[in-house]
PDB file of N, CA and C in Angstrom:
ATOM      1  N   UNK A   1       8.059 -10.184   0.955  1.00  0.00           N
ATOM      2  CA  UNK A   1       6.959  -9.264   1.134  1.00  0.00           C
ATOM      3  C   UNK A   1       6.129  -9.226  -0.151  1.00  0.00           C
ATOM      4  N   UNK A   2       4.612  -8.995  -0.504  1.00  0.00           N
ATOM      5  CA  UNK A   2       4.124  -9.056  -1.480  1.00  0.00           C
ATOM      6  C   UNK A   2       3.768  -8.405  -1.606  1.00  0.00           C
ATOM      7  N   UNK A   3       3.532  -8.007  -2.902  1.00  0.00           N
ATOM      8  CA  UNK A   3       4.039  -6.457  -3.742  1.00  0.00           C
ATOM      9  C   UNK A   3       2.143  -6.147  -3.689  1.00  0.00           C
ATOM     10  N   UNK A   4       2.326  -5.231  -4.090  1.00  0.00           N
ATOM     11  CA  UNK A   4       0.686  -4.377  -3.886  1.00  0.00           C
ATOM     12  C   UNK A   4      -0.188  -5.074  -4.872  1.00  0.00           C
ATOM     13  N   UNK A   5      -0.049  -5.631  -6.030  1.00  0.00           N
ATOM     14  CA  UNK A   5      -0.872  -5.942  -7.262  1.00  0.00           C
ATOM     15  C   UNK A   5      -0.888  -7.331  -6.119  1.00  0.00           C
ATOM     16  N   UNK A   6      -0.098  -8.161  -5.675  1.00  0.00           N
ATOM     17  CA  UNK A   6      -0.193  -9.498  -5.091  1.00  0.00           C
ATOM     18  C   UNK A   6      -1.745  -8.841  -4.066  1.00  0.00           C
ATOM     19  N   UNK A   7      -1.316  -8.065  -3.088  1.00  0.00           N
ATOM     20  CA  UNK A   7      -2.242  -7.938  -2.249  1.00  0.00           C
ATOM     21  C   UNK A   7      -3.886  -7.189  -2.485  1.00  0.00           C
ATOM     22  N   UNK A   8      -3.497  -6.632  -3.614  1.00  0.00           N
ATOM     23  CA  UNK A   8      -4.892  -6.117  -4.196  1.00  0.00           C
ATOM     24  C   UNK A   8      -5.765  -7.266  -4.660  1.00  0.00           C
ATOM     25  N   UNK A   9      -5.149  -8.246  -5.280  1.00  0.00           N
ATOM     26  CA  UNK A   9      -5.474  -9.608  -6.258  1.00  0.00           C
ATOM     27  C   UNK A   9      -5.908 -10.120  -4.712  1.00  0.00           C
ATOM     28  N   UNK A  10      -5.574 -10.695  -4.007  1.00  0.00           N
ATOM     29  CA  UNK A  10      -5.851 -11.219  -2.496  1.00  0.00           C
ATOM     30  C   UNK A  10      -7.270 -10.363  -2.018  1.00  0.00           C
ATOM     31  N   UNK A  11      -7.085  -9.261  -1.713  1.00  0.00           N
ATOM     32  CA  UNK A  11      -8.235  -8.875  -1.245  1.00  0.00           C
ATOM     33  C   UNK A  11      -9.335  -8.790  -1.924  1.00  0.00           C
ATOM     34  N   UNK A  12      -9.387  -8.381  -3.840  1.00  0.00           N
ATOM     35  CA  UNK A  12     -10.271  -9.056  -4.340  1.00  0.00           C
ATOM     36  C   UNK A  12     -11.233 -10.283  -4.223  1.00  0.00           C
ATOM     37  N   UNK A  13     -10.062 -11.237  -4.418  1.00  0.00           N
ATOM     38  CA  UNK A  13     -10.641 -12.321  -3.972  1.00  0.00           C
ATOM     39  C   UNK A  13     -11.407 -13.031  -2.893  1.00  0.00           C
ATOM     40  N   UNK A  14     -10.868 -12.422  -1.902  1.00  0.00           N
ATOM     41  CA  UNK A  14     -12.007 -12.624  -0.244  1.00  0.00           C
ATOM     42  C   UNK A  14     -12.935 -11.788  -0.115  1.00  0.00           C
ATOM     43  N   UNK A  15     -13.066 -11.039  -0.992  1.00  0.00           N
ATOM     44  CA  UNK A  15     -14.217 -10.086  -1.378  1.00  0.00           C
ATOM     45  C   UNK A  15     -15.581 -11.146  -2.240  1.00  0.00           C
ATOM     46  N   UNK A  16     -14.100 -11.385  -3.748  1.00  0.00           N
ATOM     47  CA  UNK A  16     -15.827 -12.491  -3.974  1.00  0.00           C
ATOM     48  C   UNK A  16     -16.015 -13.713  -3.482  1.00  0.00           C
ATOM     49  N   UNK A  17     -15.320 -13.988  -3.028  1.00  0.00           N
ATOM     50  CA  UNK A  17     -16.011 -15.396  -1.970  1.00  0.00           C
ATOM     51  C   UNK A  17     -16.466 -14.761  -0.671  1.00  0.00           C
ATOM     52  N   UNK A  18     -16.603 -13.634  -0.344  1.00  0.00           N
ATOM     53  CA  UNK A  18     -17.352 -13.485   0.613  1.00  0.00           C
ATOM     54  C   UNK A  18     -18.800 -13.061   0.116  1.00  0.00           C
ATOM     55  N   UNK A  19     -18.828 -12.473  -1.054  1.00  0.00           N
ATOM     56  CA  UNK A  19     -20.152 -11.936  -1.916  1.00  0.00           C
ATOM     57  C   UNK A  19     -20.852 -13.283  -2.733  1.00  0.00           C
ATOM     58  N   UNK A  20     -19.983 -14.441  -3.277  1.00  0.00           N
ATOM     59  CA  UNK A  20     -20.449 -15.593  -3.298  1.00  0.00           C
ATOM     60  C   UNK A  20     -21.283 -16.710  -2.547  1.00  0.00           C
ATOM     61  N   UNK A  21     -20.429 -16.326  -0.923  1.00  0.00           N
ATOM     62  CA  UNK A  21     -21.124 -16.733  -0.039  1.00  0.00           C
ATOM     63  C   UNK A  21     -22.786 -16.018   0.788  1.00  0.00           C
ATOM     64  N   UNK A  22     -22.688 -14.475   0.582  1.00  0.00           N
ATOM     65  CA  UNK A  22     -23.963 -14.248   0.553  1.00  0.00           C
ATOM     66  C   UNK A  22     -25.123 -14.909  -0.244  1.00  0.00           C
ATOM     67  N   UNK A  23     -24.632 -14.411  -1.699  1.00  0.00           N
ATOM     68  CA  UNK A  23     -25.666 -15.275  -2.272  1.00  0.00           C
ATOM     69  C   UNK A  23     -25.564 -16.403  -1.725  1.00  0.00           C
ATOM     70  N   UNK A  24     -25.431 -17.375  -1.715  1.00  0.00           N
ATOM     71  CA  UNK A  24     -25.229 -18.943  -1.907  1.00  0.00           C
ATOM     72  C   UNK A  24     -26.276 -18.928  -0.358  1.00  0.00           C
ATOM     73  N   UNK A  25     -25.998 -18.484   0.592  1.00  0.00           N
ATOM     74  CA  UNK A  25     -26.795 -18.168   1.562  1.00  0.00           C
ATOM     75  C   UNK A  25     -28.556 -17.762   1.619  1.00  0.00           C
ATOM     76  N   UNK A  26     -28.497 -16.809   0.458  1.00  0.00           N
ATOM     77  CA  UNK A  26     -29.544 -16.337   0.322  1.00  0.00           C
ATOM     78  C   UNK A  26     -30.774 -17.065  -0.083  1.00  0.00           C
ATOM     79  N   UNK A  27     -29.938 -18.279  -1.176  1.00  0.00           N
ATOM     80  CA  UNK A  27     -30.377 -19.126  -2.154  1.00  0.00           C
ATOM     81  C   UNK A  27     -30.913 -20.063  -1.122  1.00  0.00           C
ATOM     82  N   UNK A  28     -30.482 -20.324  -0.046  1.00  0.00           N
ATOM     83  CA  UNK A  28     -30.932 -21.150   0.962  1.00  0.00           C
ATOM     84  C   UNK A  28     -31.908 -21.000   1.690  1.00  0.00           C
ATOM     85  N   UNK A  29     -32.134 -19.684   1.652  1.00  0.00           N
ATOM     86  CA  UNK A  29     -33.621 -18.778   2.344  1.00  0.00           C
ATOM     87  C   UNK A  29     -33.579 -18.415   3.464  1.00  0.00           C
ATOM     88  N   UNK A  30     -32.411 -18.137   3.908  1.00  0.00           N
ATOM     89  CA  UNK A  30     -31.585 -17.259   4.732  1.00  0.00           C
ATOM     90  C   UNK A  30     -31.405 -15.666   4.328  1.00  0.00           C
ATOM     91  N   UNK A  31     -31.963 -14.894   5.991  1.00  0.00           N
ATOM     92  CA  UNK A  31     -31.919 -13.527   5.410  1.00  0.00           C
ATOM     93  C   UNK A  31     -30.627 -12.669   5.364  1.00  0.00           C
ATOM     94  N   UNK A  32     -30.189 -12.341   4.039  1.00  0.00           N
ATOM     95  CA  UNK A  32     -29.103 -11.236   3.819  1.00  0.00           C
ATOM     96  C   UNK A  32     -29.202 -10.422   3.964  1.00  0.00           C
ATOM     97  N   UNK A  33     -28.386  -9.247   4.094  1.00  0.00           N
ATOM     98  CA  UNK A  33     -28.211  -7.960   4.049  1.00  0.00           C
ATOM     99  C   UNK A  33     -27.464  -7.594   2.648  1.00  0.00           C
ATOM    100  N   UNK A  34     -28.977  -7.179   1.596  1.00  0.00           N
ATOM    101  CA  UNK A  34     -28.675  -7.310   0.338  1.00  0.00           C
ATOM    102  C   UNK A  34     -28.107  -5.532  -0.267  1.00  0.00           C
ATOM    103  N   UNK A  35     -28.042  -4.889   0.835  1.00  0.00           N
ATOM    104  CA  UNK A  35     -27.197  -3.559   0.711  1.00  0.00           C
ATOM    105  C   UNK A  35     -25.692  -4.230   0.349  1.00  0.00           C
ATOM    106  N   UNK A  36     -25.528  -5.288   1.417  1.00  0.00           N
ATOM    107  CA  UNK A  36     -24.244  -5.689   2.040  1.00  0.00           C
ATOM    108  C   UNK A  36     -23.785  -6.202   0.287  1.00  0.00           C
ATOM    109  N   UNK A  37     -24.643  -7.162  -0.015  1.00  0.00           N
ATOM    110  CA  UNK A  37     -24.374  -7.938  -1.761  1.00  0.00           C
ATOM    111  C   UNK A  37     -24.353  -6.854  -2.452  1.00  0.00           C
ATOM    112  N   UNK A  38     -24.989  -6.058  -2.725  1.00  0.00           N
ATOM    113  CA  UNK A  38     -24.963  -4.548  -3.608  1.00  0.00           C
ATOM    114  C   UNK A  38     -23.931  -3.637  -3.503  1.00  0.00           C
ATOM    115  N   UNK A  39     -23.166  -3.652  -2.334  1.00  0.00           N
ATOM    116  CA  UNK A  39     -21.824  -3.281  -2.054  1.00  0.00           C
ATOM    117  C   UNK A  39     -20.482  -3.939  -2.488  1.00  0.00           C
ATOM    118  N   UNK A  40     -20.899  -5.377  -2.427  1.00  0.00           N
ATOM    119  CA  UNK A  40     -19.685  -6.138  -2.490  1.00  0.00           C
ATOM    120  C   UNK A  40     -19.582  -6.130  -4.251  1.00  0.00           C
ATOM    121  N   UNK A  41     -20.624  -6.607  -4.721  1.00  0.00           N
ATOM    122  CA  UNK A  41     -20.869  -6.471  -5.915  1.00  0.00           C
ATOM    123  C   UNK A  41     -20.330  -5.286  -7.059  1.00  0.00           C
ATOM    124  N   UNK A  42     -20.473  -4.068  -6.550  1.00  0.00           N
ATOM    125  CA  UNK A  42     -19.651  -2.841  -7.084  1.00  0.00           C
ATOM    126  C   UNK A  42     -18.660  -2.545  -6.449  1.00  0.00           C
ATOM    127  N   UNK A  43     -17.857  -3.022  -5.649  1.00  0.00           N
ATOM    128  CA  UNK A  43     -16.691  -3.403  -5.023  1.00  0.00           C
ATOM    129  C   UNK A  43     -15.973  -4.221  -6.059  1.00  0.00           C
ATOM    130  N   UNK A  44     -15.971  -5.242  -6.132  1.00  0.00           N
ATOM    131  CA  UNK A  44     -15.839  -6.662  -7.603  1.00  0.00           C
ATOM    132  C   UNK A  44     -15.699  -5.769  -8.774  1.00  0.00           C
ATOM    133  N   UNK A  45     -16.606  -5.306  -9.125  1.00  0.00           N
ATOM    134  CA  UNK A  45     -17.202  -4.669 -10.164  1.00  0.00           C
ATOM    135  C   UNK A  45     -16.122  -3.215 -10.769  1.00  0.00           C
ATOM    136  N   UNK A  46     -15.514  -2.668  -9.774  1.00  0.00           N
ATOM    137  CA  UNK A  46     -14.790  -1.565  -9.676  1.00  0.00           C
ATOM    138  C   UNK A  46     -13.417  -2.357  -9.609  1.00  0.00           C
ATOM    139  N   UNK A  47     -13.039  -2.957  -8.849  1.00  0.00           N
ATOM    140  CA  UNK A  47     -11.651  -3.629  -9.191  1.00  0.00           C
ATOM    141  C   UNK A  47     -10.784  -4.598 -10.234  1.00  0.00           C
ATOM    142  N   UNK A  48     -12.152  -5.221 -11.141  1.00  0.00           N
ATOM    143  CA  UNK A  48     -12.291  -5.836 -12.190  1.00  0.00           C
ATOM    144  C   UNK A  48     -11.794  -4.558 -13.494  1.00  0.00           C
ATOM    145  N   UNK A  49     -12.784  -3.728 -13.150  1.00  0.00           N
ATOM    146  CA  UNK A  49     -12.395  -2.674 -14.138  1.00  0.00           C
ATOM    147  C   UNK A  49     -11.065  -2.125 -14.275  1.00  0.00           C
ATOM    148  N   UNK A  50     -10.648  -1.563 -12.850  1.00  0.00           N
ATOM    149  CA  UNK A  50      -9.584  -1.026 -13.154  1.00  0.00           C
ATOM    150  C   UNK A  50      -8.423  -2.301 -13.133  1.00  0.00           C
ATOM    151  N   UNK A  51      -8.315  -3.072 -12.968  1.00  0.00           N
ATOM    152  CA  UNK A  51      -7.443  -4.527 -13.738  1.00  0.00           C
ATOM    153  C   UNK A  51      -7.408  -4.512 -14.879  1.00  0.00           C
ATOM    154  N   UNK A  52      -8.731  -4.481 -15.756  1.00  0.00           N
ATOM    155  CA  UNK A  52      -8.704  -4.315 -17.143  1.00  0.00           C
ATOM    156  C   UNK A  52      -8.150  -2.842 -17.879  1.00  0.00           C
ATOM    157  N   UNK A  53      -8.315  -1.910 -17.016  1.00  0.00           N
ATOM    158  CA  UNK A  53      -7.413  -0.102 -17.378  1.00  0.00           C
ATOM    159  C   UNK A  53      -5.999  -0.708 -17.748  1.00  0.00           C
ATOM    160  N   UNK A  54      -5.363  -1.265 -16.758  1.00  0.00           N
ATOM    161  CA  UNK A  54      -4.140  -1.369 -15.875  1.00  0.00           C
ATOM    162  C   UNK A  54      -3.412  -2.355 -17.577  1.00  0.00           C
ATOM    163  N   UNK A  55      -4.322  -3.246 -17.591  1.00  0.00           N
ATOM    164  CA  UNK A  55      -3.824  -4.215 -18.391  1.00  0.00           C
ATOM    165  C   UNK A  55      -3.589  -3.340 -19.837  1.00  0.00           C
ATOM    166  N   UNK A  56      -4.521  -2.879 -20.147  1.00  0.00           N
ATOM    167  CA  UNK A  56      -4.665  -2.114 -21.214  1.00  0.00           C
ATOM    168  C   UNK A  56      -3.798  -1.273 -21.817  1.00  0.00           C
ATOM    169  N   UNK A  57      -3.107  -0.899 -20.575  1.00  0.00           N
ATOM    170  CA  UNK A  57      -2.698   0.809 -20.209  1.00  0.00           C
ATOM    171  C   UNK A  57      -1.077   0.078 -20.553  1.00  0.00           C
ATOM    172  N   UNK A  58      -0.958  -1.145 -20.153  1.00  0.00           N
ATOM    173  CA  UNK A  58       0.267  -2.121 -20.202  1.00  0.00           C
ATOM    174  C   UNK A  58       0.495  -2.504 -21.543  1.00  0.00           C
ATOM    175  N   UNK A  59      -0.106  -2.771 -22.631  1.00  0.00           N
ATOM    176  CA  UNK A  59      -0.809  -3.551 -23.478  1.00  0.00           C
ATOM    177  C   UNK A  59      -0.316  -2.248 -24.672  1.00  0.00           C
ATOM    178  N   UNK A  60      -0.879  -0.728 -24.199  1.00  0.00           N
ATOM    179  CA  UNK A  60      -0.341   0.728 -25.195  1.00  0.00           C
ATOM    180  C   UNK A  60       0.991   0.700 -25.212  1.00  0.00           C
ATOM    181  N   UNK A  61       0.930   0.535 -23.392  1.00  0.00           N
ATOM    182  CA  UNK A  61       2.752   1.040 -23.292  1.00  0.00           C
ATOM    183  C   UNK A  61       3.818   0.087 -24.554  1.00  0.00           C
ATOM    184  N   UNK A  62       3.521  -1.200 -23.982  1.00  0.00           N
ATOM    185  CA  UNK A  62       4.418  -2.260 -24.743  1.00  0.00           C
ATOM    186  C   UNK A  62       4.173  -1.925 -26.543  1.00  0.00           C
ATOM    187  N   UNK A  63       3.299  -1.347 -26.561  1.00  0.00           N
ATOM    188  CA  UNK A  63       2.926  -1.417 -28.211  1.00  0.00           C
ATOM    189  C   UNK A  63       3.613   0.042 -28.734  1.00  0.00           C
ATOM    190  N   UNK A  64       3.865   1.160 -27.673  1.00  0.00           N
ATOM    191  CA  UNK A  64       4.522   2.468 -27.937  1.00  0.00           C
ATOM    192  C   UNK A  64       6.180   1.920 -28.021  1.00  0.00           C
ATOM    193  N   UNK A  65       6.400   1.020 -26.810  1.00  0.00           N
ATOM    194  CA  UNK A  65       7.236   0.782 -27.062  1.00  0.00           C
ATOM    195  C   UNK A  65       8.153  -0.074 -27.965  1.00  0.00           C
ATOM    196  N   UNK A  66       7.535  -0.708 -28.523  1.00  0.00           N
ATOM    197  CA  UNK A  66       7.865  -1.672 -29.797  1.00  0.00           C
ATOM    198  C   UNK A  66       7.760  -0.739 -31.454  1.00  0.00           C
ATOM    199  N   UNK A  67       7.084   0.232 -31.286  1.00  0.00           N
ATOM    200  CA  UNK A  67       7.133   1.342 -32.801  1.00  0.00           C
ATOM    201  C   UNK A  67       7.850   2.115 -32.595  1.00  0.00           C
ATOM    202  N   UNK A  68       8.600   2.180 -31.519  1.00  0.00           N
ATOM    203  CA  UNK A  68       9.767   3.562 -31.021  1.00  0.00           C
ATOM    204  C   UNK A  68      11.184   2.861 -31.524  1.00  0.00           C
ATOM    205  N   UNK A  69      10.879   1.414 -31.967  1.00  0.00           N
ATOM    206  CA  UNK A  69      12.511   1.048 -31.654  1.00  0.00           C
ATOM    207  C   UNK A  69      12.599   0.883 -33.392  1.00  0.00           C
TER     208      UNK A  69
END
């Protein structure tokens, strides 16, 4: 079974290849629904971030825990 960070990382990802594929679409002169890109985009944008919290937050812990010992 795959653990929640596996499936968060997964759905990220079909997120930006689905927001990749708008553009890439768009670029073709095909009409988007550029709410739809403006969504996906701070979607990306918001899960990126909190990856980087997460890491960070990982990054204190290990460093609290290495001056405690």
């Amino acid at each position: 079974m795959p653990s929640k960070d596996d499936i968060a990382q997964f759905k990220l990802e079909v997120t930006r290849q689905h927001l990749n594929y708008l553009k890439y679409i768009r670029t073709r002169g095909h009409a988007v629904d550029e709410a739809e890109i403006a969504r996906l985009e701070a979607e990306v944008v918001a899960a990126e971030e909190a990856k980087a919290r997460e890491r960070s937050r990982e990054a204190s812990d290990d460093e609290k825990g290495l001056s405690a010992r």
